[in-house]
PDB file of N, CA and C in Angstrom:
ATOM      1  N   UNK A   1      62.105 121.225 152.002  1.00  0.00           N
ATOM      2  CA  UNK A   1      60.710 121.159 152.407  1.00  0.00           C
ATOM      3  C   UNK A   1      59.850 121.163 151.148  1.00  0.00           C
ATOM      4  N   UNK A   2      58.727 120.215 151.187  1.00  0.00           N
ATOM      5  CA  UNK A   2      58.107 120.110 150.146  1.00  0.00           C
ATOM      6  C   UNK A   2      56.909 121.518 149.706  1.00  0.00           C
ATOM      7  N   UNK A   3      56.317 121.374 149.095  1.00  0.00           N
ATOM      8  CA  UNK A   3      54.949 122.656 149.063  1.00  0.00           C
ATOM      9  C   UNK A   3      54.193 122.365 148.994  1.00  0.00           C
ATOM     10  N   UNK A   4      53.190 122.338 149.047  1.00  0.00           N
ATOM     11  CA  UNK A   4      51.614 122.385 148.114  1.00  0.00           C
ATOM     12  C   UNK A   4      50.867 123.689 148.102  1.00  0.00           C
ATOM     13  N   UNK A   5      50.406 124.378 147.135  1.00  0.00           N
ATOM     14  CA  UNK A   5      49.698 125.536 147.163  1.00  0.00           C
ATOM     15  C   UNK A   5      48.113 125.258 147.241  1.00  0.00           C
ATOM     16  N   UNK A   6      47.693 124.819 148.096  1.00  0.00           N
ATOM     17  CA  UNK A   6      45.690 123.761 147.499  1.00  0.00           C
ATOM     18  C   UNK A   6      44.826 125.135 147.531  1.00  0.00           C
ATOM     19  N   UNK A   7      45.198 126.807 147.283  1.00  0.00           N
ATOM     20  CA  UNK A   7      44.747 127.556 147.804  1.00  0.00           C
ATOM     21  C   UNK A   7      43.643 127.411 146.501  1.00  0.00           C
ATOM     22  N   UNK A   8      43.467 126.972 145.372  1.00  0.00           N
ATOM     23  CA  UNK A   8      42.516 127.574 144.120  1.00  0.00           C
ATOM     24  C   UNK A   8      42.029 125.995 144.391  1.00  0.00           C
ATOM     25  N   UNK A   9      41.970 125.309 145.472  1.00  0.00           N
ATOM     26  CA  UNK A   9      41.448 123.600 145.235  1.00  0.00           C
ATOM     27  C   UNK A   9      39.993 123.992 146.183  1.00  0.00           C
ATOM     28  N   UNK A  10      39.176 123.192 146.300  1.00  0.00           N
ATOM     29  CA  UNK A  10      37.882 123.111 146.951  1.00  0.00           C
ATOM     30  C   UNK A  10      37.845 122.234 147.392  1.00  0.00           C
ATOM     31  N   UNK A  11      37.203 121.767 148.438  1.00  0.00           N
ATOM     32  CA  UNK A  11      37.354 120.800 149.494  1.00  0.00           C
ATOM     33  C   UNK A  11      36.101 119.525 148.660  1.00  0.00           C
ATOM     34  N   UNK A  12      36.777 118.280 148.815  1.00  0.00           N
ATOM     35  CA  UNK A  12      37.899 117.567 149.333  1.00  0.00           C
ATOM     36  C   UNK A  12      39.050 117.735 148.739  1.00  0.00           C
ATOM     37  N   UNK A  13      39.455 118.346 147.487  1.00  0.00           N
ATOM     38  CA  UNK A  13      40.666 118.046 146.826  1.00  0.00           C
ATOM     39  C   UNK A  13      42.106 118.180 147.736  1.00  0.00           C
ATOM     40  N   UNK A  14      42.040 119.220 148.577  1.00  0.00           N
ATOM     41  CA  UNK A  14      43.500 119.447 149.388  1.00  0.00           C
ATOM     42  C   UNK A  14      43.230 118.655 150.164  1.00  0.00           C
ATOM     43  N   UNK A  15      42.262 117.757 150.754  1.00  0.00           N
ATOM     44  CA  UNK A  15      42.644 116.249 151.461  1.00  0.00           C
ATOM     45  C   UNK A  15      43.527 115.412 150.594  1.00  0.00           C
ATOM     46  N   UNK A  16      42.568 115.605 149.598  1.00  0.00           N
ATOM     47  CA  UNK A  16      42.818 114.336 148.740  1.00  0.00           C
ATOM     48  C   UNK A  16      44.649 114.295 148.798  1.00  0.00           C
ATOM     49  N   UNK A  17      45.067 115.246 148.376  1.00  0.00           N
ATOM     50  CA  UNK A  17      46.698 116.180 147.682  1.00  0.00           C
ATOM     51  C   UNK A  17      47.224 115.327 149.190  1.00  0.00           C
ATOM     52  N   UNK A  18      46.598 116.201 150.432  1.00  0.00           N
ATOM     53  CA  UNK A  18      47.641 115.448 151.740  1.00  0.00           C
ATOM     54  C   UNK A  18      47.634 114.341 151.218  1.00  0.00           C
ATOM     55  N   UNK A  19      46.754 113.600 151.574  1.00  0.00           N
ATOM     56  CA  UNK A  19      46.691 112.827 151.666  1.00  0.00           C
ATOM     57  C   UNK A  19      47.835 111.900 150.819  1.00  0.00           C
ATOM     58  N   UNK A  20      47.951 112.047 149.541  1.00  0.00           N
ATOM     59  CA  UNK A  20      48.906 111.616 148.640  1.00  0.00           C
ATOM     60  C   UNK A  20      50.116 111.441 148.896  1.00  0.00           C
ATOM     61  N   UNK A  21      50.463 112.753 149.470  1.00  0.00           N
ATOM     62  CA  UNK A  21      52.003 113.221 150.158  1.00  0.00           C
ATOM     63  C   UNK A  21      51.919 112.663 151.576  1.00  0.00           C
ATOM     64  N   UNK A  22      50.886 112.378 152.538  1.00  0.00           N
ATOM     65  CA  UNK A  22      51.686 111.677 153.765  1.00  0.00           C
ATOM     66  C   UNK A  22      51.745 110.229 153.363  1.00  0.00           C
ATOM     67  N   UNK A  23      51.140 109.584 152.344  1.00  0.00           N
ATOM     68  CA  UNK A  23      51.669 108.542 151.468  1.00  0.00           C
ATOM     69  C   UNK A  23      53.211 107.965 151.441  1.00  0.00           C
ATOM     70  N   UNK A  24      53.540 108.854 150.594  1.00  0.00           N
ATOM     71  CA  UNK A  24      54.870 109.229 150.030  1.00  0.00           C
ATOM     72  C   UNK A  24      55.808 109.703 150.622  1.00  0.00           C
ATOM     73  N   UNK A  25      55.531 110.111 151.643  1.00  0.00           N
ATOM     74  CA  UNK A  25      56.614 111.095 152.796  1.00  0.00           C
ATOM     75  C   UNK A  25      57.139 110.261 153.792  1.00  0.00           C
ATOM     76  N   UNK A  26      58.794 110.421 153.734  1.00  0.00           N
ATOM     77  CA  UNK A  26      59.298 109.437 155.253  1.00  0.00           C
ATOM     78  C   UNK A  26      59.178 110.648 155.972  1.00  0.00           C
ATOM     79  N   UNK A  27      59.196 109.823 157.066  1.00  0.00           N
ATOM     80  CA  UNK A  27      58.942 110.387 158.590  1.00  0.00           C
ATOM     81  C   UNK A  27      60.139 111.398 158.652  1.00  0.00           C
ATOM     82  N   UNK A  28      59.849 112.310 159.268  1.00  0.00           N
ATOM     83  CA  UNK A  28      60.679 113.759 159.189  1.00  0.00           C
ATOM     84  C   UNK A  28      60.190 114.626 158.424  1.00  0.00           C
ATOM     85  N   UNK A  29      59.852 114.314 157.012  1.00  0.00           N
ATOM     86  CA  UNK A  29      59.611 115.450 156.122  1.00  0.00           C
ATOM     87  C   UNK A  29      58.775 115.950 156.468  1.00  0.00           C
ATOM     88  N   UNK A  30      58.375 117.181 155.670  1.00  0.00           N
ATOM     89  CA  UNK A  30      57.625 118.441 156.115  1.00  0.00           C
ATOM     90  C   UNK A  30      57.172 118.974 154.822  1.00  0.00           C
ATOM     91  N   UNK A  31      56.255 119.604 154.632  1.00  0.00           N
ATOM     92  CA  UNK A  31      55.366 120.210 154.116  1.00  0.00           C
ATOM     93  C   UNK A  31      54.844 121.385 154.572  1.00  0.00           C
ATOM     94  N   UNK A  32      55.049 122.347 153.509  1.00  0.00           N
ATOM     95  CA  UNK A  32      54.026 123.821 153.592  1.00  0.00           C
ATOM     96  C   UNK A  32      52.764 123.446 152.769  1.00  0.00           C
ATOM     97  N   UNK A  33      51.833 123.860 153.546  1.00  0.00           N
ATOM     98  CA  UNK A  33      50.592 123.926 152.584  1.00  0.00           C
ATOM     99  C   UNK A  33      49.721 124.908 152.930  1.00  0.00           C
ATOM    100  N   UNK A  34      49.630 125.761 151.677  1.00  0.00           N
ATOM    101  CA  UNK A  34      48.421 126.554 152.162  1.00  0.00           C
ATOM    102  C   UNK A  34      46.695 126.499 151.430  1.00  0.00           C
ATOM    103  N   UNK A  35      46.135 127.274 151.946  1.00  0.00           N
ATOM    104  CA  UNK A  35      44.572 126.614 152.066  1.00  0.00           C
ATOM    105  C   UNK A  35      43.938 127.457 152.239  1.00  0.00           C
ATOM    106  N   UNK A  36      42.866 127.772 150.984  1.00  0.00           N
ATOM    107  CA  UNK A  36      41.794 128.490 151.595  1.00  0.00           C
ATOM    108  C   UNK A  36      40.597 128.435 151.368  1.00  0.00           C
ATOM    109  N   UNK A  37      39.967 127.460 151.211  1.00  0.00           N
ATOM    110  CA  UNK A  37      38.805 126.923 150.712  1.00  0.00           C
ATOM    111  C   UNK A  37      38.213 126.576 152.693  1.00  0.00           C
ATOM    112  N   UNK A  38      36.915 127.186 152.897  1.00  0.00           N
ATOM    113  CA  UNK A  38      36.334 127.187 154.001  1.00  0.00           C
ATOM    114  C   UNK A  38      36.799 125.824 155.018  1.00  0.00           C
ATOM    115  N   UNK A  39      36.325 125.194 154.393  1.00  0.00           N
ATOM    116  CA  UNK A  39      35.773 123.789 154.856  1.00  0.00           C
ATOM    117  C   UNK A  39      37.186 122.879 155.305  1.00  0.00           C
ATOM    118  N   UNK A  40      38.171 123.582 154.141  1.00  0.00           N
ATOM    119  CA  UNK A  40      39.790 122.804 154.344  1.00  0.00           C
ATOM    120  C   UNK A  40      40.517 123.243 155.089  1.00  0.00           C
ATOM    121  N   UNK A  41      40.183 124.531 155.658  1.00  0.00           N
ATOM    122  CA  UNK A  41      40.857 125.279 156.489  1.00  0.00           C
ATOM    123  C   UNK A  41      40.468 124.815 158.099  1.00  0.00           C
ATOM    124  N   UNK A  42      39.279 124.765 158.345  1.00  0.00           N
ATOM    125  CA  UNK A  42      38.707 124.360 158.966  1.00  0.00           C
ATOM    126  C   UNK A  42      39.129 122.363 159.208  1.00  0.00           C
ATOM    127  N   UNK A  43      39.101 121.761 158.497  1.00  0.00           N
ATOM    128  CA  UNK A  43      38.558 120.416 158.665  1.00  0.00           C
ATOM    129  C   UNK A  43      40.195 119.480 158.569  1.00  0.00           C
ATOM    130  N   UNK A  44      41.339 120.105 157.780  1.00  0.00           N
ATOM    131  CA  UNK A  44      42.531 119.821 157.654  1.00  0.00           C
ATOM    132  C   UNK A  44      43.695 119.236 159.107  1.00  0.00           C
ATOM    133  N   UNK A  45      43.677 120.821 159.576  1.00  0.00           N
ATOM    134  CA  UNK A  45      44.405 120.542 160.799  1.00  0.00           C
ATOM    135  C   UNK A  45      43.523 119.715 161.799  1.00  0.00           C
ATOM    136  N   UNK A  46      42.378 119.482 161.756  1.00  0.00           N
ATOM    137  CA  UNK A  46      42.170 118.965 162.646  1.00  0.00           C
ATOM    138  C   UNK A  46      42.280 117.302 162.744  1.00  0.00           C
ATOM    139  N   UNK A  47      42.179 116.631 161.288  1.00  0.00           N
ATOM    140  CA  UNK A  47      42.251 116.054 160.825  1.00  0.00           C
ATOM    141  C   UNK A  47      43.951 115.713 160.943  1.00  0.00           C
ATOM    142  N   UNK A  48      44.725 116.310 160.937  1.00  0.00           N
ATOM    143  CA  UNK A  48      45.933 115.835 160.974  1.00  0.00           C
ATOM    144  C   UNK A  48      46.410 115.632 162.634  1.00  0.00           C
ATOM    145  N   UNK A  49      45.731 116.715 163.431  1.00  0.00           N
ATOM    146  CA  UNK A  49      46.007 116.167 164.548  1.00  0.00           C
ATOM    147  C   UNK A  49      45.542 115.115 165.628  1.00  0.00           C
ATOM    148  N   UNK A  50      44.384 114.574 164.853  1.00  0.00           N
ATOM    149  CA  UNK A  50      43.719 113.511 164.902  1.00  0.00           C
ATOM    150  C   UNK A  50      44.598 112.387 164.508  1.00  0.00           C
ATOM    151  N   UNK A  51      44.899 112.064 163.500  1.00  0.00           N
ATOM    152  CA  UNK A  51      45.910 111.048 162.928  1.00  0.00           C
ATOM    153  C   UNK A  51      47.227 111.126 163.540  1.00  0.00           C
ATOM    154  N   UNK A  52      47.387 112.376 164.144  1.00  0.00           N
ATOM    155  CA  UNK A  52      48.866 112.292 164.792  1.00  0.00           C
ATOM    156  C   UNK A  52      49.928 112.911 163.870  1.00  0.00           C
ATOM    157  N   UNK A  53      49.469 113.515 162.649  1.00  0.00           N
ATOM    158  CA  UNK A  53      50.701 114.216 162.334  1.00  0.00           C
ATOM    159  C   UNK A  53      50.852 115.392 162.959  1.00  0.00           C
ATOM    160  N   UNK A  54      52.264 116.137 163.029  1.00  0.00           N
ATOM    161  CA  UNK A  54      52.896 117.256 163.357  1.00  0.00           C
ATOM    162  C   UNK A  54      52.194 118.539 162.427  1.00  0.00           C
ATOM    163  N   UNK A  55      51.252 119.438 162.830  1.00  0.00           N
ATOM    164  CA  UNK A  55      50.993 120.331 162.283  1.00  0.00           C
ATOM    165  C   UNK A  55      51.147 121.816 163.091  1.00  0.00           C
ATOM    166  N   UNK A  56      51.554 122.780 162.190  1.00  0.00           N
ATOM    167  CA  UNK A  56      51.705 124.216 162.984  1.00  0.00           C
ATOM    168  C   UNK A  56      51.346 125.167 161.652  1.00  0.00           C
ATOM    169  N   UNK A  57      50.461 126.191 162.356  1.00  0.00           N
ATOM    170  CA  UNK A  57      50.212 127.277 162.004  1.00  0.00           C
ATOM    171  C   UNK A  57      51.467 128.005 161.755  1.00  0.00           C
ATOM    172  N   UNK A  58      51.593 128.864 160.541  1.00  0.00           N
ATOM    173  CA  UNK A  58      52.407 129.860 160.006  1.00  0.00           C
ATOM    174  C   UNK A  58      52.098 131.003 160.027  1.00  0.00           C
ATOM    175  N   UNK A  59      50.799 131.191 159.099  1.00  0.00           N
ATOM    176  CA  UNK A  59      50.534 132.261 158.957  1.00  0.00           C
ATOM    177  C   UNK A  59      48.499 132.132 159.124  1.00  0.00           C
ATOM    178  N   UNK A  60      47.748 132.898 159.174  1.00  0.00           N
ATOM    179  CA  UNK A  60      46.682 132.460 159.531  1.00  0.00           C
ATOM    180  C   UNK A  60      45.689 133.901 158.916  1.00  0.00           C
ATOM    181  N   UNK A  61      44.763 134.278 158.299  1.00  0.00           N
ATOM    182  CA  UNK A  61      44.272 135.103 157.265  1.00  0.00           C
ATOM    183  C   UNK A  61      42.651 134.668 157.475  1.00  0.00           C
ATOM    184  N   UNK A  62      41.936 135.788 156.907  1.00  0.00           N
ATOM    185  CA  UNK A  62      40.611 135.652 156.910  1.00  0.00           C
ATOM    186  C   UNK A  62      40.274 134.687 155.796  1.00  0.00           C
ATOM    187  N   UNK A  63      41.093 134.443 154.945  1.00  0.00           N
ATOM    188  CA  UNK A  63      40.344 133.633 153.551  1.00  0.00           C
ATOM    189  C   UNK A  63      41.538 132.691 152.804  1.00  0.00           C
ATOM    190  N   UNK A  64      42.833 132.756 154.311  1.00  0.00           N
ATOM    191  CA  UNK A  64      43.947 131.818 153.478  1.00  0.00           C
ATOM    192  C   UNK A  64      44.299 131.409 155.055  1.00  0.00           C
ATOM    193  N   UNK A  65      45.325 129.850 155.295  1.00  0.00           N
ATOM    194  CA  UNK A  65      45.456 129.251 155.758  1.00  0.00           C
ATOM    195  C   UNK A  65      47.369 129.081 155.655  1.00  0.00           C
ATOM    196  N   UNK A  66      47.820 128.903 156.529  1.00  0.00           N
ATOM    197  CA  UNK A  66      49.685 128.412 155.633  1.00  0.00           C
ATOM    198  C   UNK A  66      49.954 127.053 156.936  1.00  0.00           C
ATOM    199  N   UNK A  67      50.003 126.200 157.087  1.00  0.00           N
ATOM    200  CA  UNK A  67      50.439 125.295 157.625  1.00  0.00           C
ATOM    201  C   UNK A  67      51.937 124.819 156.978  1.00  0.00           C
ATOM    202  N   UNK A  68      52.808 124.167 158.309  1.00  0.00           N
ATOM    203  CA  UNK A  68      53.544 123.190 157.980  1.00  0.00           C
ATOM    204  C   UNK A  68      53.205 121.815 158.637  1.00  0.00           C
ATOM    205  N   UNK A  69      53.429 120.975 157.872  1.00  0.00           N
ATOM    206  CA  UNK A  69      53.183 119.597 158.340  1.00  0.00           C
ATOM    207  C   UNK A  69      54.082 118.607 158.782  1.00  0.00           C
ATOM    208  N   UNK A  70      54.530 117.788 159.593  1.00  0.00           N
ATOM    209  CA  UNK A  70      55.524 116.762 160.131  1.00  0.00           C
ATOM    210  C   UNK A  70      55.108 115.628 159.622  1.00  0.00           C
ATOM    211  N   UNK A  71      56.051 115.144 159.017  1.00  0.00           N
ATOM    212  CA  UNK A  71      55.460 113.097 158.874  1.00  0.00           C
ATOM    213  C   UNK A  71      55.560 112.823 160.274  1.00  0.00           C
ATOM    214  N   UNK A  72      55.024 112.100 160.689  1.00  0.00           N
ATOM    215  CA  UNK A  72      55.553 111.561 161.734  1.00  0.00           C
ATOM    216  C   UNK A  72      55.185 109.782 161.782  1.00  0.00           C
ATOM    217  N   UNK A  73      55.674 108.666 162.170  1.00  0.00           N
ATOM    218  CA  UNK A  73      55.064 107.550 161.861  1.00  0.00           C
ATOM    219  C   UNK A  73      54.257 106.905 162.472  1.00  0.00           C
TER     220      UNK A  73
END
């Protein structure tokens, strides 16, 4: 499973980062990412389940975020 830590990034940058990696990612892979910049926490998952990727809550915090993510195609 891949990582991304976008927790010290500010929004847009941890779009930007997904964004890169569902690029690059065959279908199956997965991703942890965590997040805690307001706006990314907020605007991310929703955003992925909009597009249709596989996203689930891990862990969930007042000021941090942990998702895993599904490629899916």
């Amino acid at each position: 499973m891949d990582q991304l830590d976008a927790s010290r990034l500010r929004c847009p940058q941890p779009l930007l980062e997904l964004k890169l990696w569902l690029r690059s990612a065959e279908d199956g892979q997965r991703l942890r990412l965590v997040l805690a910049d307001a706006g990314s926490r907020r605007d991310i998952p929703a955003y992925l389940e909009r597009i249709g990727q596989g996203v689930e809550v891990v862990a969930q915090q007042a000021h941090r975020l942990e998702l895993i993510v599904t490629k899916h195609p």
